[in-house]
C-alpha atoms as a PDB file:
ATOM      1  CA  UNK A   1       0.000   0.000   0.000  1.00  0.00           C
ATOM      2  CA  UNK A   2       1.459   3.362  -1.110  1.00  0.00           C
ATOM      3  CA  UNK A   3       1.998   6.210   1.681  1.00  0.00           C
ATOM      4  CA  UNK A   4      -1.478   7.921   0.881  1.00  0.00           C
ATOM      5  CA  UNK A   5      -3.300   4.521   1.253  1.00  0.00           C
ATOM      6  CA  UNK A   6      -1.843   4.021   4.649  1.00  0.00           C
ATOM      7  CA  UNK A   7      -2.338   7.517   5.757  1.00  0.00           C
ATOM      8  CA  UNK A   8      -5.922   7.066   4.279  1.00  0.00           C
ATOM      9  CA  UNK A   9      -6.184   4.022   6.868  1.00  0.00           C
ATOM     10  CA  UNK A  10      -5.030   5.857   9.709  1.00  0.00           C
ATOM     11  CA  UNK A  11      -7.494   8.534   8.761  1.00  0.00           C
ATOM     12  CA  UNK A  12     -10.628   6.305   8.635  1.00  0.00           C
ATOM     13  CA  UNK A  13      -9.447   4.112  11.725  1.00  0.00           C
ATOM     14  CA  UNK A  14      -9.090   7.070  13.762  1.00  0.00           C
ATOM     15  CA  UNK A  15     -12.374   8.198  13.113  1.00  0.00           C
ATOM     16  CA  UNK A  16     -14.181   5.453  14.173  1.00  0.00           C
ATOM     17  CA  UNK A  17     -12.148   5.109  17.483  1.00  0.00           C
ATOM     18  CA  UNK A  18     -12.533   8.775  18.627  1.00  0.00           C
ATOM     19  CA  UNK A  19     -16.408   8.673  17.602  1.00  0.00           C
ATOM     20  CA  UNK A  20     -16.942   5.002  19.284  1.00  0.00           C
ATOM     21  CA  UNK A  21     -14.759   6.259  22.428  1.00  0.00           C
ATOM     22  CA  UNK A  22     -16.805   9.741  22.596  1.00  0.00           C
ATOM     23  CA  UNK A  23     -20.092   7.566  22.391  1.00  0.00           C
ATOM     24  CA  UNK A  24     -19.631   5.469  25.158  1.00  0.00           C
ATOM     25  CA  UNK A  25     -18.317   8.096  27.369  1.00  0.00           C
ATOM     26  CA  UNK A  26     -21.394   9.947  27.195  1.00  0.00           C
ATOM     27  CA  UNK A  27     -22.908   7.558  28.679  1.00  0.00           C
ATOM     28  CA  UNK A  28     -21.242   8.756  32.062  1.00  0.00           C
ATOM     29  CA  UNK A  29     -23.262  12.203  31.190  1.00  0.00           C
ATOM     30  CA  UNK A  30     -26.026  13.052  33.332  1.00  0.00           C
ATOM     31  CA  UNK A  31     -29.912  12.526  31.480  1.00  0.00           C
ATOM     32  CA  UNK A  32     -29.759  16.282  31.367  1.00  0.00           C
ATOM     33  CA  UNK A  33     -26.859  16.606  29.220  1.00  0.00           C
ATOM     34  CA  UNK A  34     -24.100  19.191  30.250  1.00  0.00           C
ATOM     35  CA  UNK A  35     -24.192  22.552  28.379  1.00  0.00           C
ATOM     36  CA  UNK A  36     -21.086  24.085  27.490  1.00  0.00           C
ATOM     37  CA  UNK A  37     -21.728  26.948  25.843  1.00  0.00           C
ATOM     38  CA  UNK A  38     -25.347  28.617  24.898  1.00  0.00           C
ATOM     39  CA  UNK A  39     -26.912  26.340  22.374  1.00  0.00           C
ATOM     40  CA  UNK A  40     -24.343  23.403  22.674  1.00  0.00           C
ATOM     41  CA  UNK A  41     -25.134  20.876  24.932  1.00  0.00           C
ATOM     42  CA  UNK A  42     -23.704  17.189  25.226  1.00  0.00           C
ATOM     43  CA  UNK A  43     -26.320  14.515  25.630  1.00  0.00           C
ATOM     44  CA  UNK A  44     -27.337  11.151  24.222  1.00  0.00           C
ATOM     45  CA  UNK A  45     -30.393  10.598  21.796  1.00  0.00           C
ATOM     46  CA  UNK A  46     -30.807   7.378  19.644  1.00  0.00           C
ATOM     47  CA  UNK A  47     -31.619   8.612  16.062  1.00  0.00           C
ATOM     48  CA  UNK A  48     -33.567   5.862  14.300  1.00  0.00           C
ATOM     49  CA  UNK A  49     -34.014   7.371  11.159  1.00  0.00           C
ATOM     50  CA  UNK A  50     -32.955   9.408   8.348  1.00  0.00           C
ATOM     51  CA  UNK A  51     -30.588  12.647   9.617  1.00  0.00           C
ATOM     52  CA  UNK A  52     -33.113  14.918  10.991  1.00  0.00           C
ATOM     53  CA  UNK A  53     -34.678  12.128  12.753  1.00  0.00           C
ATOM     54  CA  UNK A  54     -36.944  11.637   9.426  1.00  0.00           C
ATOM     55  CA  UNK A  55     -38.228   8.213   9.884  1.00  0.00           C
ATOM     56  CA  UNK A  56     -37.148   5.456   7.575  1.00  0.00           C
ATOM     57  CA  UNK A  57     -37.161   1.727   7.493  1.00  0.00           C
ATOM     58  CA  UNK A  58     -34.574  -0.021   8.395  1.00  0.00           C
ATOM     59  CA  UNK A  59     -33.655  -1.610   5.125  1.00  0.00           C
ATOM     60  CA  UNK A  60     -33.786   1.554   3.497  1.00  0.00           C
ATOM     61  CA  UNK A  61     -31.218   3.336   6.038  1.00  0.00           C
ATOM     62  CA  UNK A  62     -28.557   0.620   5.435  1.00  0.00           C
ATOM     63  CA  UNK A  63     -28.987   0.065   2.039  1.00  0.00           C
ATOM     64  CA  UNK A  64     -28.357   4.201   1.688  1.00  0.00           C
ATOM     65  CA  UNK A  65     -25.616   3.897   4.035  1.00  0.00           C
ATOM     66  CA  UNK A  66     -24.067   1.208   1.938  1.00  0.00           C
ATOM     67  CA  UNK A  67     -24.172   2.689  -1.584  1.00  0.00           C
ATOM     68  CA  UNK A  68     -22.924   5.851  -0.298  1.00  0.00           C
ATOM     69  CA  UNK A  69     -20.168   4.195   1.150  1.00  0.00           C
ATOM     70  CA  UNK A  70     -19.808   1.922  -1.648  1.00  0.00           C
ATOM     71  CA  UNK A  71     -19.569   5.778  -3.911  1.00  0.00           C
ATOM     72  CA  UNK A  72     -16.616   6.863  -1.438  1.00  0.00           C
ATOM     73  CA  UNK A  73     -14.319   3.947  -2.136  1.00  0.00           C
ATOM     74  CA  UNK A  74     -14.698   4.380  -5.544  1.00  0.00           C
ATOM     75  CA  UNK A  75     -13.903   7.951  -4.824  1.00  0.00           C
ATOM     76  CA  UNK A  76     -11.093   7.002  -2.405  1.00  0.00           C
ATOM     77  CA  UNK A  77      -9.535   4.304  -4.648  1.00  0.00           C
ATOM     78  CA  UNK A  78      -9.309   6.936  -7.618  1.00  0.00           C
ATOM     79  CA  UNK A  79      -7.919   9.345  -5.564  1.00  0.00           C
ATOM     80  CA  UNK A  80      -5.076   7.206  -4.057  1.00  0.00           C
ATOM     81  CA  UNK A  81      -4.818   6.020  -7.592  1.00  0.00           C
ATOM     82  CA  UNK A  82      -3.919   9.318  -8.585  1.00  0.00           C
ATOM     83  CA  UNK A  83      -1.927  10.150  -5.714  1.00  0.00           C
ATOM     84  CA  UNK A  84      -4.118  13.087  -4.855  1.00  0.00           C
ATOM     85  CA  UNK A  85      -4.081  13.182  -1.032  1.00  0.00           C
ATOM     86  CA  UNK A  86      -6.148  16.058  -0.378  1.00  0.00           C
ATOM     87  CA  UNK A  87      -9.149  14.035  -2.104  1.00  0.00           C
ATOM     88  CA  UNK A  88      -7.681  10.714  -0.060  1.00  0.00           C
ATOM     89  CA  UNK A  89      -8.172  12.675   3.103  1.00  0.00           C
ATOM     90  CA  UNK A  90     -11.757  13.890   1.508  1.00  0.00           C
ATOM     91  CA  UNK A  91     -13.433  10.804   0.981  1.00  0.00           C
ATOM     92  CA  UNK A  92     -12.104   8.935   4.228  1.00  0.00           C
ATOM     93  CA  UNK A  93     -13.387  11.326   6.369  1.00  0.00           C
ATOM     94  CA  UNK A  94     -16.751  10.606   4.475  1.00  0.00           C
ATOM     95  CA  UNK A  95     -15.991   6.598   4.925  1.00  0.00           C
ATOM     96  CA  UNK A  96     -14.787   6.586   8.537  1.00  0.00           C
ATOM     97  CA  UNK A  97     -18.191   8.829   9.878  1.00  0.00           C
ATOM     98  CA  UNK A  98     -20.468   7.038   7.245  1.00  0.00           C
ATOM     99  CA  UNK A  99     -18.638   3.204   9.087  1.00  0.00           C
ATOM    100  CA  UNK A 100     -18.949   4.540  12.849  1.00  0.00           C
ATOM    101  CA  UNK A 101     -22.705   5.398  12.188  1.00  0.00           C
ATOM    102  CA  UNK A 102     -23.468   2.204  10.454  1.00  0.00           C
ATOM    103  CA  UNK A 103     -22.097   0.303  12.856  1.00  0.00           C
ATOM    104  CA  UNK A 104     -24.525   2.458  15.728  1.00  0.00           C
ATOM    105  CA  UNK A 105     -26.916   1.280  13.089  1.00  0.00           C
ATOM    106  CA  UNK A 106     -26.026  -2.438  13.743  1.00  0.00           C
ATOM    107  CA  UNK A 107     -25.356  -2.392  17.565  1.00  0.00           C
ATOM    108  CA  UNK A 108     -27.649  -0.077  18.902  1.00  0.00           C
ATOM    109  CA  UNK A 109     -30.277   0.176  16.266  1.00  0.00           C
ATOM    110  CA  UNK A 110     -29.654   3.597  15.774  1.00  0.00           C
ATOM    111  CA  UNK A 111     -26.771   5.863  15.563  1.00  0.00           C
ATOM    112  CA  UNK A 112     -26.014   7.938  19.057  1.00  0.00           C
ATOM    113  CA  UNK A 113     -26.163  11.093  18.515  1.00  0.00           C
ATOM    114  CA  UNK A 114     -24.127  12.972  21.613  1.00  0.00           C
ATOM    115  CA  UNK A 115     -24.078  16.687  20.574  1.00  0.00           C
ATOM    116  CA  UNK A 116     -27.213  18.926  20.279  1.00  0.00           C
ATOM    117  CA  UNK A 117     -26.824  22.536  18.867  1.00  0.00           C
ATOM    118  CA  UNK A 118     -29.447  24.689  19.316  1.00  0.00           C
ATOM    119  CA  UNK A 119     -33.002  23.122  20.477  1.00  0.00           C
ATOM    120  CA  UNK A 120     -33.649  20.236  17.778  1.00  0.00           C
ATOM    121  CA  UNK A 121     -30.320  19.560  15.921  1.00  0.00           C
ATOM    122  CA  UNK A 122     -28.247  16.600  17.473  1.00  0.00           C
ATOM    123  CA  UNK A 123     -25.042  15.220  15.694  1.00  0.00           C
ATOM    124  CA  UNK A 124     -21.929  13.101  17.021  1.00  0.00           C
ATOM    125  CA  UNK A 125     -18.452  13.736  15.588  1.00  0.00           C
ATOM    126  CA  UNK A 126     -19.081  10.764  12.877  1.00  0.00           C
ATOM    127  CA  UNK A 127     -21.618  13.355  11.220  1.00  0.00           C
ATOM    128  CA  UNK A 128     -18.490  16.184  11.798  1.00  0.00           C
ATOM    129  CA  UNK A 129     -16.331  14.221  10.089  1.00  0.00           C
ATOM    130  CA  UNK A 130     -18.667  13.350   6.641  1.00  0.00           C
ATOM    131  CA  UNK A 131     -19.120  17.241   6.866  1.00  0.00           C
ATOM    132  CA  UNK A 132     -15.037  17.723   6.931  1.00  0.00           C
ATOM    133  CA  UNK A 133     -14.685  15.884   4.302  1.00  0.00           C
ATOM    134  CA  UNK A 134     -17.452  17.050   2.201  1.00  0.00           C
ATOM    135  CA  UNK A 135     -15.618  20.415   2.776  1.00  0.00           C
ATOM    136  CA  UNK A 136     -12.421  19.054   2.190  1.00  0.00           C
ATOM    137  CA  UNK A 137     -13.778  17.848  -1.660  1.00  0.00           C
ATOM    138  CA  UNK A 138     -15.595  21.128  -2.298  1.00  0.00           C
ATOM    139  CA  UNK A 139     -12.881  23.512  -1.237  1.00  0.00           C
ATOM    140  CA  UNK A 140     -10.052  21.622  -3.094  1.00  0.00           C
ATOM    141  CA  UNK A 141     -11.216  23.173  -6.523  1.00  0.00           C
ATOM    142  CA  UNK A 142     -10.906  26.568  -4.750  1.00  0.00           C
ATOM    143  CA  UNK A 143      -7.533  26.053  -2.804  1.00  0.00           C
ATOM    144  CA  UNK A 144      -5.861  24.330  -5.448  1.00  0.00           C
ATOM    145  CA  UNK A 145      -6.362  26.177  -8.852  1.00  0.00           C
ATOM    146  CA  UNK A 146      -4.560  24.090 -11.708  1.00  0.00           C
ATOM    147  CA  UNK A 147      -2.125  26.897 -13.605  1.00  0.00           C
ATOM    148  CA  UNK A 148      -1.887  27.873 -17.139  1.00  0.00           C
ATOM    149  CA  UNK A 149       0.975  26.301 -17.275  1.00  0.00           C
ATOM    150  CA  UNK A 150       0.129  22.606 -16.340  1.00  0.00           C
ATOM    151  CA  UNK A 151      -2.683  20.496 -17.415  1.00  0.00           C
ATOM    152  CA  UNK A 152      -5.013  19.582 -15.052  1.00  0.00           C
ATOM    153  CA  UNK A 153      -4.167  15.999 -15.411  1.00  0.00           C
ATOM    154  CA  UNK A 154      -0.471  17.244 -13.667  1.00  0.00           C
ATOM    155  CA  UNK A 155      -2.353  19.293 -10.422  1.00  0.00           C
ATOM    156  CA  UNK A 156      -2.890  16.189  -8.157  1.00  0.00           C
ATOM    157  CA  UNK A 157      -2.580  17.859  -5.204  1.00  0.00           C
END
């Protein structure tokens, strides 16, 4: 495995852990949550359904959870082809969120969401991390502008 693939595992792997970890400590939270600031609290709410708490069935949620990751490793496995590590970094943030919340989905039914901001929205850091790397994909076009002078083919950055 080339040095983009492995950091690419590292990525993903650490993901999961610190989500996993930060989901079974909040169990030691009281029912109230603790606030820390105005309009973040931490507390623990078992989201069944779709993000938003849209209800789904169950087949439906993993079969979406599976295609999209199935989409990322074909994203990931181009980008690592290409030795593009920004993208790498991209779409394993995606794949390590998108794994720690299906596997929520397998345990515990539901993904654990620990983090509410403002009075309805609740998230964990899995959901932080498919946003980072949703950013991460977006911005790249920005941040890295291919020059005049170099094909586009020759800006894997």
């Amino acid at each position: 495995m080339r040095r983009n693939g492995w950091v690419a595992l590292f990525v993903a792997i650490t993901v999961v852990l610190v989500d996993q970890i930060s989901k079974w400590a909040s169990y030691a939270l009281p029912e109230t949550g603790v606030r820390l600031f105005p309009g973040l609290t931490l507390v623990r709410l078992v989201n069944t359904g779709l993000p938003g708490s849209i209800p789904a069935p169950e087949f439906i949620l993993l079969l979406l959870v599976v295609g999209a990751l199935a989409l990322c490793a074909v994203g990931l496995k181009k980008s690592l082809r290409n030795s593009c590590l920004f993208d790498s970094l991209g779409w394993t943030a995606i794949m390590g969120g998108g794994l720690s919340n299906l596997a929520d989905r397998l345990v515990r039914g539901g993904v654990l969401d620990i983090i509410r901001i403002g009075p309805i929205s609740y998230i964990n850091l899995a959901d932080l991390s498919v946003m980072a790397g949703i950013v991460l994909l977006l911005l790249k076009p920005k941040i890295f502008k291919p020059s005049k002078h170099f094909s586009s083919e020759n800006a894997n950055l």
